[in-house]
PDB file of N, CA and C in Angstrom:
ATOM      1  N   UNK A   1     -26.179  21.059  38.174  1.00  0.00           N
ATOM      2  CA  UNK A   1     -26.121  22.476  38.416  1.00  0.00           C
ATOM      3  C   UNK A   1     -25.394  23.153  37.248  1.00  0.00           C
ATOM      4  N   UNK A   2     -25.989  23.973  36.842  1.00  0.00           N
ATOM      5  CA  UNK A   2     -25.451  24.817  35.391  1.00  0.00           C
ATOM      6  C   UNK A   2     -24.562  25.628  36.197  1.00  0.00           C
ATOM      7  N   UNK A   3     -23.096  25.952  35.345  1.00  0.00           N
ATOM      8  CA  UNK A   3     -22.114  26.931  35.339  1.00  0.00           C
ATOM      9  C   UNK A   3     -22.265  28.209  35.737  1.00  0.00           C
ATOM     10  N   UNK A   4     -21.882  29.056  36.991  1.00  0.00           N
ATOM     11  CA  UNK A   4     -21.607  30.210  36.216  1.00  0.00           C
ATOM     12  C   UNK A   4     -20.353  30.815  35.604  1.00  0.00           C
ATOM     13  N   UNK A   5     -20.449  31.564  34.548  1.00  0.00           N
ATOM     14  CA  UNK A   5     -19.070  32.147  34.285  1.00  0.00           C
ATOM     15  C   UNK A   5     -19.222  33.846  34.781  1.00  0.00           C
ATOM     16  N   UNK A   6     -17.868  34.206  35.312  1.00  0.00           N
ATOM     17  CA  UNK A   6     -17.789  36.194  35.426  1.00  0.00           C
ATOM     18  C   UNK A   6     -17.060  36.120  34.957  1.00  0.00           C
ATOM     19  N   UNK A   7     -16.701  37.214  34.170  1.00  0.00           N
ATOM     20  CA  UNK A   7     -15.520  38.112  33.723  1.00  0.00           C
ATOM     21  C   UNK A   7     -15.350  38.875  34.591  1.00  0.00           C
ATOM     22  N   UNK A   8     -14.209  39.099  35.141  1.00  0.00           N
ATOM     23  CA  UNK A   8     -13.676  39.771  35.940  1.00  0.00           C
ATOM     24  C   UNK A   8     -13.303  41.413  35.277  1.00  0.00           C
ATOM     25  N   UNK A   9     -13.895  42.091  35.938  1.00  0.00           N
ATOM     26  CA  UNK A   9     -13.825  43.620  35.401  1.00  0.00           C
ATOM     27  C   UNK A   9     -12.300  44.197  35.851  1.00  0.00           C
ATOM     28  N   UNK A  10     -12.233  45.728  36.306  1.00  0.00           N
ATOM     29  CA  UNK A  10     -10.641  46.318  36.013  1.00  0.00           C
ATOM     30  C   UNK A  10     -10.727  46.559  37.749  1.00  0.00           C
ATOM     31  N   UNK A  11     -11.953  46.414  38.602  1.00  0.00           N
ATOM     32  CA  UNK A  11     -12.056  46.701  39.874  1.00  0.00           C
ATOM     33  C   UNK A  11     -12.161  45.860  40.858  1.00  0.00           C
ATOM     34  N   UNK A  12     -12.027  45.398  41.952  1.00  0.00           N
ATOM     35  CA  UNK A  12     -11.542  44.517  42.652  1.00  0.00           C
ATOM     36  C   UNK A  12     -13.510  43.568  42.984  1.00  0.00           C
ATOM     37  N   UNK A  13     -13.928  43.145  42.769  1.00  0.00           N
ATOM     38  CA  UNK A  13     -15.299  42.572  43.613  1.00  0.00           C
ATOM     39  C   UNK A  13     -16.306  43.213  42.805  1.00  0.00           C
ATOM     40  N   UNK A  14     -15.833  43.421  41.229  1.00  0.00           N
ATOM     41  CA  UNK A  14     -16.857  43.562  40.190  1.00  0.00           C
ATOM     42  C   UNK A  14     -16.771  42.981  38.968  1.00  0.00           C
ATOM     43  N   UNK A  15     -18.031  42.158  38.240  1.00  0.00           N
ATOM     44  CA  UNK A  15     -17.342  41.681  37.174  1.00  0.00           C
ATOM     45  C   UNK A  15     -18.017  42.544  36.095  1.00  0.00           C
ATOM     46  N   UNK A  16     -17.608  41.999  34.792  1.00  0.00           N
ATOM     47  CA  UNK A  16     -17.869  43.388  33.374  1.00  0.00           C
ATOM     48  C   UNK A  16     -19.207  42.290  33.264  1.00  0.00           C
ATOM     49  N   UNK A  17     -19.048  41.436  33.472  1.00  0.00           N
ATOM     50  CA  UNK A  17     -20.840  40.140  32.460  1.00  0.00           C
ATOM     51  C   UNK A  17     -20.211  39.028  33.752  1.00  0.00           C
ATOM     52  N   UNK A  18     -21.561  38.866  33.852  1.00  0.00           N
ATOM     53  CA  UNK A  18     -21.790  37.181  34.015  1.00  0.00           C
ATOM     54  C   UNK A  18     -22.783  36.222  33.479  1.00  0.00           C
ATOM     55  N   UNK A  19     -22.426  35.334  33.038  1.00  0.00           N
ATOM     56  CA  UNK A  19     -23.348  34.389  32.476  1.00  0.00           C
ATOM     57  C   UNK A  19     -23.574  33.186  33.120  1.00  0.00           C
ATOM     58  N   UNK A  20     -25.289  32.986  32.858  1.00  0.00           N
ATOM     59  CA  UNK A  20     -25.727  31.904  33.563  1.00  0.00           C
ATOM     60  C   UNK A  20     -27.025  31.505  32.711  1.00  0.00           C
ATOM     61  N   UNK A  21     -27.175  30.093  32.562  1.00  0.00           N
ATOM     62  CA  UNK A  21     -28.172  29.507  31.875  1.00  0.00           C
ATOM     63  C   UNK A  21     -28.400  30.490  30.548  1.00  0.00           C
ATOM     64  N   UNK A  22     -27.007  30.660  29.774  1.00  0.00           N
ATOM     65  CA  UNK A  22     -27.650  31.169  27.957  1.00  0.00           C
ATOM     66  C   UNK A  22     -27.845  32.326  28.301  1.00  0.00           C
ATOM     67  N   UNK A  23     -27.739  33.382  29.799  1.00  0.00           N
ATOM     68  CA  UNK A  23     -28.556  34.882  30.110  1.00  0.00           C
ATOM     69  C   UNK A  23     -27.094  35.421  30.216  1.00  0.00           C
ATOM     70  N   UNK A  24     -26.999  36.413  30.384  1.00  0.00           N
ATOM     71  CA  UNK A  24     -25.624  37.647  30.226  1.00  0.00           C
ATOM     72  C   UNK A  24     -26.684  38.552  30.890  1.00  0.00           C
ATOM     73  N   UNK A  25     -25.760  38.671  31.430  1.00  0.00           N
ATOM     74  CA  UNK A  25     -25.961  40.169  32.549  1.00  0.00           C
ATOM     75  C   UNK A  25     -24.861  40.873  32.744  1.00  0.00           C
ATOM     76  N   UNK A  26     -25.030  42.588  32.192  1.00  0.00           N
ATOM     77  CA  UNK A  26     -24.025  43.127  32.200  1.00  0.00           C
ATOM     78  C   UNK A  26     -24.369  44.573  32.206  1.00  0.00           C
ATOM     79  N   UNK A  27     -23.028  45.386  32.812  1.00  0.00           N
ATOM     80  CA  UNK A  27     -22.915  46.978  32.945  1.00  0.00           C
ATOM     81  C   UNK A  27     -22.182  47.288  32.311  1.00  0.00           C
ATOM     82  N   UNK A  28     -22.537  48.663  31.709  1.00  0.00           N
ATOM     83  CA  UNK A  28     -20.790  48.938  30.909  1.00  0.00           C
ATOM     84  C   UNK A  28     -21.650  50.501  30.945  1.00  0.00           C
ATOM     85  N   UNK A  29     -20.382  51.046  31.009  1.00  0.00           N
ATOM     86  CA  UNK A  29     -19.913  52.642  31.607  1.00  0.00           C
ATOM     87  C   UNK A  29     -18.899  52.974  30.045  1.00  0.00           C
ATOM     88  N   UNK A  30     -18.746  54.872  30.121  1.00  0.00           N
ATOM     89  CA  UNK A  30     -17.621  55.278  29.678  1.00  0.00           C
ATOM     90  C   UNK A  30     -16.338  54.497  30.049  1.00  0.00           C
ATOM     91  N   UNK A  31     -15.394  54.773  29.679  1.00  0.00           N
ATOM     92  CA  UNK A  31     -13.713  54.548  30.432  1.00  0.00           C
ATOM     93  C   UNK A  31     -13.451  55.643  30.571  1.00  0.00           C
ATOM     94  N   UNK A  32     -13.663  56.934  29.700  1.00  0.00           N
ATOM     95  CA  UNK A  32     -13.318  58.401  30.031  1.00  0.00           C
ATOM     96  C   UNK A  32     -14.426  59.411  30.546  1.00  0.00           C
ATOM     97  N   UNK A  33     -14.561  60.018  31.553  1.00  0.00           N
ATOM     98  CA  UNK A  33     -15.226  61.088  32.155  1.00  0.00           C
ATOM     99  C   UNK A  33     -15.402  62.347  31.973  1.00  0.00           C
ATOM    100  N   UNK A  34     -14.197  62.458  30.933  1.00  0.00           N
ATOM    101  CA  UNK A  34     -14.279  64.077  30.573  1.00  0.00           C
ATOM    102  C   UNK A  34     -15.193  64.158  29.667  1.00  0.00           C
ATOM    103  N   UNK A  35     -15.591  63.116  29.230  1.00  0.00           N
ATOM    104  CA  UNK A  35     -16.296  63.136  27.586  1.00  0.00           C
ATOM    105  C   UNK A  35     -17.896  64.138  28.019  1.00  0.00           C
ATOM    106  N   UNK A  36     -18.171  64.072  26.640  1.00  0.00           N
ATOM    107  CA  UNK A  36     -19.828  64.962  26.527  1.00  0.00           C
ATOM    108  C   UNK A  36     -20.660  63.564  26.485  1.00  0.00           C
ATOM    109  N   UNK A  37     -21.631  64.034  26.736  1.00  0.00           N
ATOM    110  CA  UNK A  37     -23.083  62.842  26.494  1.00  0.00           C
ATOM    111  C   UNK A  37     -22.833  61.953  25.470  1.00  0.00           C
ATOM    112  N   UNK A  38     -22.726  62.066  24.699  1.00  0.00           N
ATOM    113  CA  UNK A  38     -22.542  61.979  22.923  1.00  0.00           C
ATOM    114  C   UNK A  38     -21.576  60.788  23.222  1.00  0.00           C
ATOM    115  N   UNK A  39     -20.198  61.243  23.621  1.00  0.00           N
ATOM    116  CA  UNK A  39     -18.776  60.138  23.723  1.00  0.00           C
ATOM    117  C   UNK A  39     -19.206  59.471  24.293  1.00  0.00           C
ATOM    118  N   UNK A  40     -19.600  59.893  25.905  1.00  0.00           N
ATOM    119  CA  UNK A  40     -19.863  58.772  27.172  1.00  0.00           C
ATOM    120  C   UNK A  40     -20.574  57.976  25.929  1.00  0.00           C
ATOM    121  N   UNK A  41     -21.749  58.221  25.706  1.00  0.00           N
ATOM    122  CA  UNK A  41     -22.823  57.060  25.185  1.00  0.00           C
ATOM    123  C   UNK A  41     -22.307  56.051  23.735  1.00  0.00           C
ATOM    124  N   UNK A  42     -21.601  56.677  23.047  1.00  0.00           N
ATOM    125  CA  UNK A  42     -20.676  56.092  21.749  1.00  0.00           C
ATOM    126  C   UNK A  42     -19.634  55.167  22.640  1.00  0.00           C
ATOM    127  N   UNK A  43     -18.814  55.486  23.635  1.00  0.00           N
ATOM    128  CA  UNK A  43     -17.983  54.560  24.075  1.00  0.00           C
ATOM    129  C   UNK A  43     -18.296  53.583  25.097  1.00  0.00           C
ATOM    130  N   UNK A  44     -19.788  53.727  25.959  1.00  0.00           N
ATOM    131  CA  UNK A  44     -20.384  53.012  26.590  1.00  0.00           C
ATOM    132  C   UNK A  44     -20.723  51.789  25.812  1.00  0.00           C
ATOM    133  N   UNK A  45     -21.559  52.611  24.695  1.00  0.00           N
ATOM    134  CA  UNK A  45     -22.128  51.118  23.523  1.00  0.00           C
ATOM    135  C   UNK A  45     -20.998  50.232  22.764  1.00  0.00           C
ATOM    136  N   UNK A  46     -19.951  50.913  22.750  1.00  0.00           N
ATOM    137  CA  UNK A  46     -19.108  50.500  22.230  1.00  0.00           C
ATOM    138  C   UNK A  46     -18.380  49.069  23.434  1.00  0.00           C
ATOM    139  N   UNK A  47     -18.373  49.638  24.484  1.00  0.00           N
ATOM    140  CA  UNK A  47     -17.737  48.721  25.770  1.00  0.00           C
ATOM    141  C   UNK A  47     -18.469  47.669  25.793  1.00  0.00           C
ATOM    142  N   UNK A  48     -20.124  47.906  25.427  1.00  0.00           N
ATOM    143  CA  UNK A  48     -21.277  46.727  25.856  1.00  0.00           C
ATOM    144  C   UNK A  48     -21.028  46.344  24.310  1.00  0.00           C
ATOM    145  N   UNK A  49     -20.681  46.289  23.285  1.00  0.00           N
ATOM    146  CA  UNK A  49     -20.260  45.540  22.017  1.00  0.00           C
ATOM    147  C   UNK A  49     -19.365  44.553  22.848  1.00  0.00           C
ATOM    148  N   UNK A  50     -17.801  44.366  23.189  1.00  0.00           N
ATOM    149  CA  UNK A  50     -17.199  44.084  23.823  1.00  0.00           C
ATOM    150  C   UNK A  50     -17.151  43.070  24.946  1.00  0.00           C
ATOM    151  N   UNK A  51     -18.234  43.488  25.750  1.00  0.00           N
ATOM    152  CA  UNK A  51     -18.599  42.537  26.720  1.00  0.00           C
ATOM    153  C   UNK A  51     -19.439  41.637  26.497  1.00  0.00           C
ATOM    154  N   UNK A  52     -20.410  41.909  25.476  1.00  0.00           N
ATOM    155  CA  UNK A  52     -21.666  40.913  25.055  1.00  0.00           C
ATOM    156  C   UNK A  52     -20.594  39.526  24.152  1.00  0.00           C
ATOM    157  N   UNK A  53     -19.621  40.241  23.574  1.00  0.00           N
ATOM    158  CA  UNK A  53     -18.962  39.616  22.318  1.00  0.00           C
ATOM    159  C   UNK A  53     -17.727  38.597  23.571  1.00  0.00           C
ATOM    160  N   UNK A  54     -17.418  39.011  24.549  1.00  0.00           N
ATOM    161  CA  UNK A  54     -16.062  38.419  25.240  1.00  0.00           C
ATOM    162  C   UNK A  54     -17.341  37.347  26.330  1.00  0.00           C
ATOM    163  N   UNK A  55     -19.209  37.324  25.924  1.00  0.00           N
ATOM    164  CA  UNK A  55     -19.917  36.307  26.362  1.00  0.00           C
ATOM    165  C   UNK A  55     -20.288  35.789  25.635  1.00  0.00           C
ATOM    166  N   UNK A  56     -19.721  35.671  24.121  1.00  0.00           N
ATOM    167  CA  UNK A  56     -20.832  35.101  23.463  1.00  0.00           C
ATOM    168  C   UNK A  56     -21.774  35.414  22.681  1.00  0.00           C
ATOM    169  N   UNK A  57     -22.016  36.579  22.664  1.00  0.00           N
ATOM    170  CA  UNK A  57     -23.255  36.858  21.918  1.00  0.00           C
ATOM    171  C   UNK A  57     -23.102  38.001  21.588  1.00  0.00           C
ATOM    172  N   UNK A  58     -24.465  38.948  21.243  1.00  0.00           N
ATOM    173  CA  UNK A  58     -24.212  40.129  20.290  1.00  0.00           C
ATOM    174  C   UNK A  58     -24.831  40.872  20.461  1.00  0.00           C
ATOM    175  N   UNK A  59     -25.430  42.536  20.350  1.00  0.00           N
ATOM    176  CA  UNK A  59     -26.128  43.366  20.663  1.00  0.00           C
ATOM    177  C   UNK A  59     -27.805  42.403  19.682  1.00  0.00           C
ATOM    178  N   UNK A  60     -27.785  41.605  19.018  1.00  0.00           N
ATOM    179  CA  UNK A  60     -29.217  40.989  18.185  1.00  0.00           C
ATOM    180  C   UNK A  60     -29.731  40.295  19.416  1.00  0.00           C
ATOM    181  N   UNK A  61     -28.937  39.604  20.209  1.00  0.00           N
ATOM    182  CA  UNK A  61     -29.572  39.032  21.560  1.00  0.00           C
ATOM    183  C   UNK A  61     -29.732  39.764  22.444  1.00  0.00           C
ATOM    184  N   UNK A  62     -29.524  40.932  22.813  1.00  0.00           N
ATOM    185  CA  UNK A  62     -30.037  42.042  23.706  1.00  0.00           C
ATOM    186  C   UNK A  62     -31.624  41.277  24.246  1.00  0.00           C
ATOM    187  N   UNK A  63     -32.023  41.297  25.048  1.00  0.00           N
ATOM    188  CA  UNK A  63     -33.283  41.257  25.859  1.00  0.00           C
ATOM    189  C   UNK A  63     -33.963  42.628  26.219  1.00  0.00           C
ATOM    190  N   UNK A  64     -33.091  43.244  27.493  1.00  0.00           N
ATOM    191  CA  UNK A  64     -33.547  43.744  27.990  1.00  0.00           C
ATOM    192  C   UNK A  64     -32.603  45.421  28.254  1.00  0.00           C
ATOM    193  N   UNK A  65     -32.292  46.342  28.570  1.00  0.00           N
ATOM    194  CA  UNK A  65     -31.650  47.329  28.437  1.00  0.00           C
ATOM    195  C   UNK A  65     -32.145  48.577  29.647  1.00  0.00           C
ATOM    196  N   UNK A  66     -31.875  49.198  30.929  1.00  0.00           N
ATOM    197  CA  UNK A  66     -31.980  49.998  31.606  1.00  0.00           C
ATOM    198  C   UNK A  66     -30.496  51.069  31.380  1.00  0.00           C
ATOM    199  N   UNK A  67     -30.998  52.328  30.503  1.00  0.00           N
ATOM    200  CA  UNK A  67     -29.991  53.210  30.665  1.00  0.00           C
ATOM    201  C   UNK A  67     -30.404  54.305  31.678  1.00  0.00           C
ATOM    202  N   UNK A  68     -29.058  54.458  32.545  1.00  0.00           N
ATOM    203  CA  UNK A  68     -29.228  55.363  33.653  1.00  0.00           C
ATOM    204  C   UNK A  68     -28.404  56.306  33.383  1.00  0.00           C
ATOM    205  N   UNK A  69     -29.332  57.428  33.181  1.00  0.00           N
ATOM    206  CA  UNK A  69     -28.682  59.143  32.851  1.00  0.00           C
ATOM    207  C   UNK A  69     -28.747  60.267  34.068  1.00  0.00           C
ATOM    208  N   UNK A  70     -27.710  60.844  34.221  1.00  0.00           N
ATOM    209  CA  UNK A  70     -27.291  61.996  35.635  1.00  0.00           C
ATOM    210  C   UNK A  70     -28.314  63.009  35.056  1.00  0.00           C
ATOM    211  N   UNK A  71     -28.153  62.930  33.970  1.00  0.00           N
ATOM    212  CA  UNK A  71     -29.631  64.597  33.223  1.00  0.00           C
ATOM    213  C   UNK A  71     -30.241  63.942  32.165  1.00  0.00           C
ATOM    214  N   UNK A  72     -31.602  63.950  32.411  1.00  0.00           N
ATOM    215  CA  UNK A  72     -32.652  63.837  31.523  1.00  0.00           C
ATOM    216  C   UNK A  72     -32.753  64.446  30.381  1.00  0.00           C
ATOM    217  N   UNK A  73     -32.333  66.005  30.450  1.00  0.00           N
ATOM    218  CA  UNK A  73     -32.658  66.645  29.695  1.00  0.00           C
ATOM    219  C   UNK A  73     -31.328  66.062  28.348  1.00  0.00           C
ATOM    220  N   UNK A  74     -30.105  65.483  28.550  1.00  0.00           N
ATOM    221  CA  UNK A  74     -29.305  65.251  27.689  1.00  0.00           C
ATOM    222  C   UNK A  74     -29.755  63.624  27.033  1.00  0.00           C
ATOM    223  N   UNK A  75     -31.153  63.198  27.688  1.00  0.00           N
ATOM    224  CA  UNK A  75     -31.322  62.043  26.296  1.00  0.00           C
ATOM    225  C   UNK A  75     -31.586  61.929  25.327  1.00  0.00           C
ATOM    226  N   UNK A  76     -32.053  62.901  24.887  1.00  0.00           N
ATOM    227  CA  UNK A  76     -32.073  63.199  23.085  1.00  0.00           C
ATOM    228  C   UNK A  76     -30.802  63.075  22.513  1.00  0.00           C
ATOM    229  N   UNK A  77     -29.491  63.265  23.463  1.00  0.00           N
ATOM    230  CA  UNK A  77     -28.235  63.322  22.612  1.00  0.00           C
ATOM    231  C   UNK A  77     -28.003  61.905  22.707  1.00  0.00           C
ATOM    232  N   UNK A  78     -28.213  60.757  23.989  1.00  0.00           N
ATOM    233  CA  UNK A  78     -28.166  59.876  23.851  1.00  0.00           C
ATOM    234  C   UNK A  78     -28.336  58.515  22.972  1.00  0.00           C
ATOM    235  N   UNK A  79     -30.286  59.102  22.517  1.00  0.00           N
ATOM    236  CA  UNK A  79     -30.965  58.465  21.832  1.00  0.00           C
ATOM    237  C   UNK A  79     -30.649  58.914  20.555  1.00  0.00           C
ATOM    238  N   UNK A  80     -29.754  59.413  20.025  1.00  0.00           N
ATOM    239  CA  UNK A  80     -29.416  59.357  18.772  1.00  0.00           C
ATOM    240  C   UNK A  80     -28.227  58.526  18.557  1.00  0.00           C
ATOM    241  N   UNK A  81     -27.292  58.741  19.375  1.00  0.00           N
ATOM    242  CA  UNK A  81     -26.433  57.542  19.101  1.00  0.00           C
ATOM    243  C   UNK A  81     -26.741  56.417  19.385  1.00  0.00           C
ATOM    244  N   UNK A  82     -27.730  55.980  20.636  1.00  0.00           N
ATOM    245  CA  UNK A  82     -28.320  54.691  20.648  1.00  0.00           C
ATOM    246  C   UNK A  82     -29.060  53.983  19.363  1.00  0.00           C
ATOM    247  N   UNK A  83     -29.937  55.108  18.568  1.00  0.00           N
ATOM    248  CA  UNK A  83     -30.610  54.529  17.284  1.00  0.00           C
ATOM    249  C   UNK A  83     -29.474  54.190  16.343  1.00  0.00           C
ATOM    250  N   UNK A  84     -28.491  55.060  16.219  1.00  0.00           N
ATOM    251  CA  UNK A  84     -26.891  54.513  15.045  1.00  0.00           C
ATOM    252  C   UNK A  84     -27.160  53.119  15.132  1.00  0.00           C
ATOM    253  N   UNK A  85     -26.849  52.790  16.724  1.00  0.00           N
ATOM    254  CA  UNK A  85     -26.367  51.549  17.230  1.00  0.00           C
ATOM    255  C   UNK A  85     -26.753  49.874  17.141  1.00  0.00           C
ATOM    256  N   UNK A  86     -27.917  50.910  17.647  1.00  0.00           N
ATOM    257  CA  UNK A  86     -28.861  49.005  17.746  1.00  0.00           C
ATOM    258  C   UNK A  86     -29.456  48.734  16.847  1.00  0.00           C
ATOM    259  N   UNK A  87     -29.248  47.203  17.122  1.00  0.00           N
ATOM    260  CA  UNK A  87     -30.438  46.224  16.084  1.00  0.00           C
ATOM    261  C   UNK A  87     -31.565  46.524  15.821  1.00  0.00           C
ATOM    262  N   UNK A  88     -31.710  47.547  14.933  1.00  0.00           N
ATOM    263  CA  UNK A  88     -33.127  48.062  14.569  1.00  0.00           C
ATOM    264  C   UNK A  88     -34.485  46.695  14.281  1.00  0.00           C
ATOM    265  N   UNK A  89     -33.543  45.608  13.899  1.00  0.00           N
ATOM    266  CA  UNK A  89     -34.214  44.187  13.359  1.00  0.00           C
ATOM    267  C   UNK A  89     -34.250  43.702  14.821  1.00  0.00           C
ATOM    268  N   UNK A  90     -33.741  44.128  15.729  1.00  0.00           N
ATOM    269  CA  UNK A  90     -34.005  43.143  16.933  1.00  0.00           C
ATOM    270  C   UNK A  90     -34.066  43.574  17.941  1.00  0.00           C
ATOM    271  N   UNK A  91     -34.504  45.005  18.274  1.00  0.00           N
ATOM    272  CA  UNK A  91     -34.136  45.890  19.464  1.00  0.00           C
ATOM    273  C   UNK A  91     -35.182  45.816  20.433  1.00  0.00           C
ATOM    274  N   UNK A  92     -34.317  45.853  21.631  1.00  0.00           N
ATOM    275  CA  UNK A  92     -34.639  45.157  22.535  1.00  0.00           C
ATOM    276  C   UNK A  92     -35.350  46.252  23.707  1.00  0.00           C
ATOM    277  N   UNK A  93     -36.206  45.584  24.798  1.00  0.00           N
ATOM    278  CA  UNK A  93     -36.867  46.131  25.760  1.00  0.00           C
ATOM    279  C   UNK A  93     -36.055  47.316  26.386  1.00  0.00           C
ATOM    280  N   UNK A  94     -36.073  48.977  26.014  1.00  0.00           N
ATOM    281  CA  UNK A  94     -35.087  49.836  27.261  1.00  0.00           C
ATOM    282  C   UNK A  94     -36.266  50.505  27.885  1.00  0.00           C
ATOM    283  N   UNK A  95     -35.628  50.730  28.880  1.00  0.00           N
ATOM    284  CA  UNK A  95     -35.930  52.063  29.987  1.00  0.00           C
ATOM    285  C   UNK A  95     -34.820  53.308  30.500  1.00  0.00           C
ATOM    286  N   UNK A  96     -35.262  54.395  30.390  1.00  0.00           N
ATOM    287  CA  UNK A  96     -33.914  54.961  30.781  1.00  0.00           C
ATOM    288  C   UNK A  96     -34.681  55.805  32.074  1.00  0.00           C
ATOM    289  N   UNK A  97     -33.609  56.134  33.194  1.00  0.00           N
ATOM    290  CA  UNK A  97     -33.831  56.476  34.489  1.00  0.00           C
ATOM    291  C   UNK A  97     -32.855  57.416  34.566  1.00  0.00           C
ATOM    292  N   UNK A  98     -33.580  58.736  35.170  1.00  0.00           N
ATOM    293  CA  UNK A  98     -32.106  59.711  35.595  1.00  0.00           C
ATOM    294  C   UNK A  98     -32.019  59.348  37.206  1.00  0.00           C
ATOM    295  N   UNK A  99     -30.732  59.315  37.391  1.00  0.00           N
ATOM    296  CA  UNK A  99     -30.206  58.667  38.460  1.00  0.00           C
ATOM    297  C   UNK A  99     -29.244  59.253  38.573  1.00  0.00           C
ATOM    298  N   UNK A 100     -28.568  59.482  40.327  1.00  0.00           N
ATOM    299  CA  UNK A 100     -27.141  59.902  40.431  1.00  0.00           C
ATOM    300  C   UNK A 100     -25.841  58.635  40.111  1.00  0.00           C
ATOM    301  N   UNK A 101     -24.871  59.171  39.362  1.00  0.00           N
ATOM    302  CA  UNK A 101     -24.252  58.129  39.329  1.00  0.00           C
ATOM    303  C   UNK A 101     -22.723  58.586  39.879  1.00  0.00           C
ATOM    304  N   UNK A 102     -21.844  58.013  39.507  1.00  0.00           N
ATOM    305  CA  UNK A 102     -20.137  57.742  40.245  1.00  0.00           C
ATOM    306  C   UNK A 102     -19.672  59.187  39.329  1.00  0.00           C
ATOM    307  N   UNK A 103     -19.339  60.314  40.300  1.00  0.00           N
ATOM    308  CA  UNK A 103     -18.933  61.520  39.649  1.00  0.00           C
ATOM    309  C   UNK A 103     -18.175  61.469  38.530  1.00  0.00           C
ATOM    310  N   UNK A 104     -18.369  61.681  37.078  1.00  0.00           N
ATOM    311  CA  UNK A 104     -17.972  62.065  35.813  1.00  0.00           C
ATOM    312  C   UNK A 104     -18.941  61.375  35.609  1.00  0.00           C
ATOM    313  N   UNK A 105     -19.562  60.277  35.315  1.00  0.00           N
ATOM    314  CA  UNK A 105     -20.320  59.188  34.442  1.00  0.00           C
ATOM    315  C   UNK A 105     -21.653  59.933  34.264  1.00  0.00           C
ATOM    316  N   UNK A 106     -22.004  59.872  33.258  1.00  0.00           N
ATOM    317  CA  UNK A 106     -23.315  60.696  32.731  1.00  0.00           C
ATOM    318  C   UNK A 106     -24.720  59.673  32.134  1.00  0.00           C
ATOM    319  N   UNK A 107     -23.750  58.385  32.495  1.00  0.00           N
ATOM    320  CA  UNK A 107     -24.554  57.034  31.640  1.00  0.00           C
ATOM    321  C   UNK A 107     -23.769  55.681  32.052  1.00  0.00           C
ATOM    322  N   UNK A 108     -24.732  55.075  32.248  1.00  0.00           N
ATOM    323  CA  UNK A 108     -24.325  53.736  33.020  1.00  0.00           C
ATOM    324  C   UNK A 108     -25.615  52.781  32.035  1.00  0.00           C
ATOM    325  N   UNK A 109     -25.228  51.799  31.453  1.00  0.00           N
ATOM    326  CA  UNK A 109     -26.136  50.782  30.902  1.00  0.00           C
ATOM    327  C   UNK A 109     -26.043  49.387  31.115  1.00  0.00           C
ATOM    328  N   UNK A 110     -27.555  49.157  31.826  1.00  0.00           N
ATOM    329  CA  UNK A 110     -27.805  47.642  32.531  1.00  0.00           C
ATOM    330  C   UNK A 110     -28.288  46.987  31.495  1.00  0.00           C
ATOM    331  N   UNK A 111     -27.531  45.664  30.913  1.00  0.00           N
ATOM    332  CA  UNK A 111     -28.128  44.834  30.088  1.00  0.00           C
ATOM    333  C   UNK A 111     -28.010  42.989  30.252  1.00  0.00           C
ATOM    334  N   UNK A 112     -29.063  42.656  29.556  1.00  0.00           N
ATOM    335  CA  UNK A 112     -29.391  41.254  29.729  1.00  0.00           C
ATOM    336  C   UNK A 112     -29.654  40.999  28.232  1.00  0.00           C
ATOM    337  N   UNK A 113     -29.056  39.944  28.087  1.00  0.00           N
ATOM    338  CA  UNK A 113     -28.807  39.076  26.544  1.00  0.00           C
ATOM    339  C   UNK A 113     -29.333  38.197  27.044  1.00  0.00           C
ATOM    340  N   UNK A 114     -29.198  36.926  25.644  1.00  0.00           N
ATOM    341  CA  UNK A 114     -29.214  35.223  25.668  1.00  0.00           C
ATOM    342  C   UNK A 114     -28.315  35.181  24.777  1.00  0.00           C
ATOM    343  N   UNK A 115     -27.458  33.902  25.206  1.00  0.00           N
ATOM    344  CA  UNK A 115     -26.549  33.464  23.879  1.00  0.00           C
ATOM    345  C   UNK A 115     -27.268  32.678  23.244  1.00  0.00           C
ATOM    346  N   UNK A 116     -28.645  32.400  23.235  1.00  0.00           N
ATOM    347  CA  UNK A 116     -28.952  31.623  22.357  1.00  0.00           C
ATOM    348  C   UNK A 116     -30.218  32.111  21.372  1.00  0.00           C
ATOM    349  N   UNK A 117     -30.514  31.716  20.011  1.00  0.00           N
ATOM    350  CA  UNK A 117     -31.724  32.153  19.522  1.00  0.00           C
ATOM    351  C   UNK A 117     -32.925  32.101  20.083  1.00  0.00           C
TER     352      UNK A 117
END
């Protein structure tokens, strides 16, 4: 039976990644709420740097990517800091969904890696 590992997140019965069989599965949010689209999404990507890196691996192993936005109309501000960001050489499957999320959060991002090539 293969391992799993969680990282234990800052909230009681949530973890930041878990890994299982070489896969990472992970959420990562702002830390601050006051922010504009722009921050949330710069410090979101920045958190999922962080968590991919405290599993192992790196935004180049990205798989798969569901970003969930409170307003549609603010993903153009998103998708510009998302293009800064990612592995243009390796970028990976997204979808983005407007969705209600946990009051302040404007962006919530579901992702799945491999630690391996």
């Amino acid at each position: 039976m293969l391992p799993i590992t969680r990282f234990p997140g800052s909230v009681a019965g949530r973890s930041t990644s878990v890994v299982h069989n070489s896969m990472v599965y992970t959420v990562s949010t702002a830390d601050t709420y006051e922010l504009d689209m722009r921050k949330q999404t710069t410090e979101a990507l920045a958190n999922l740097d962080k968590q991919l890196a405290q599993a192992g691996t790196d935004k180049s192993r990205l798989l798969s990517v569901i970003v969930y936005i409170t307003d549609m109309a603010l993903k153009p501000q998103m998708n510009e800091i998302w293009d800064q960001w990612v592995d243009m050489k390796n970028p990976p499957q997204r979808a983005c969904i407007g969705a209600a999320l946990e009051e302040g959060d404007l962006i919530e991002i579901v992702a799945t890696a491999s630690t391996k090539d």
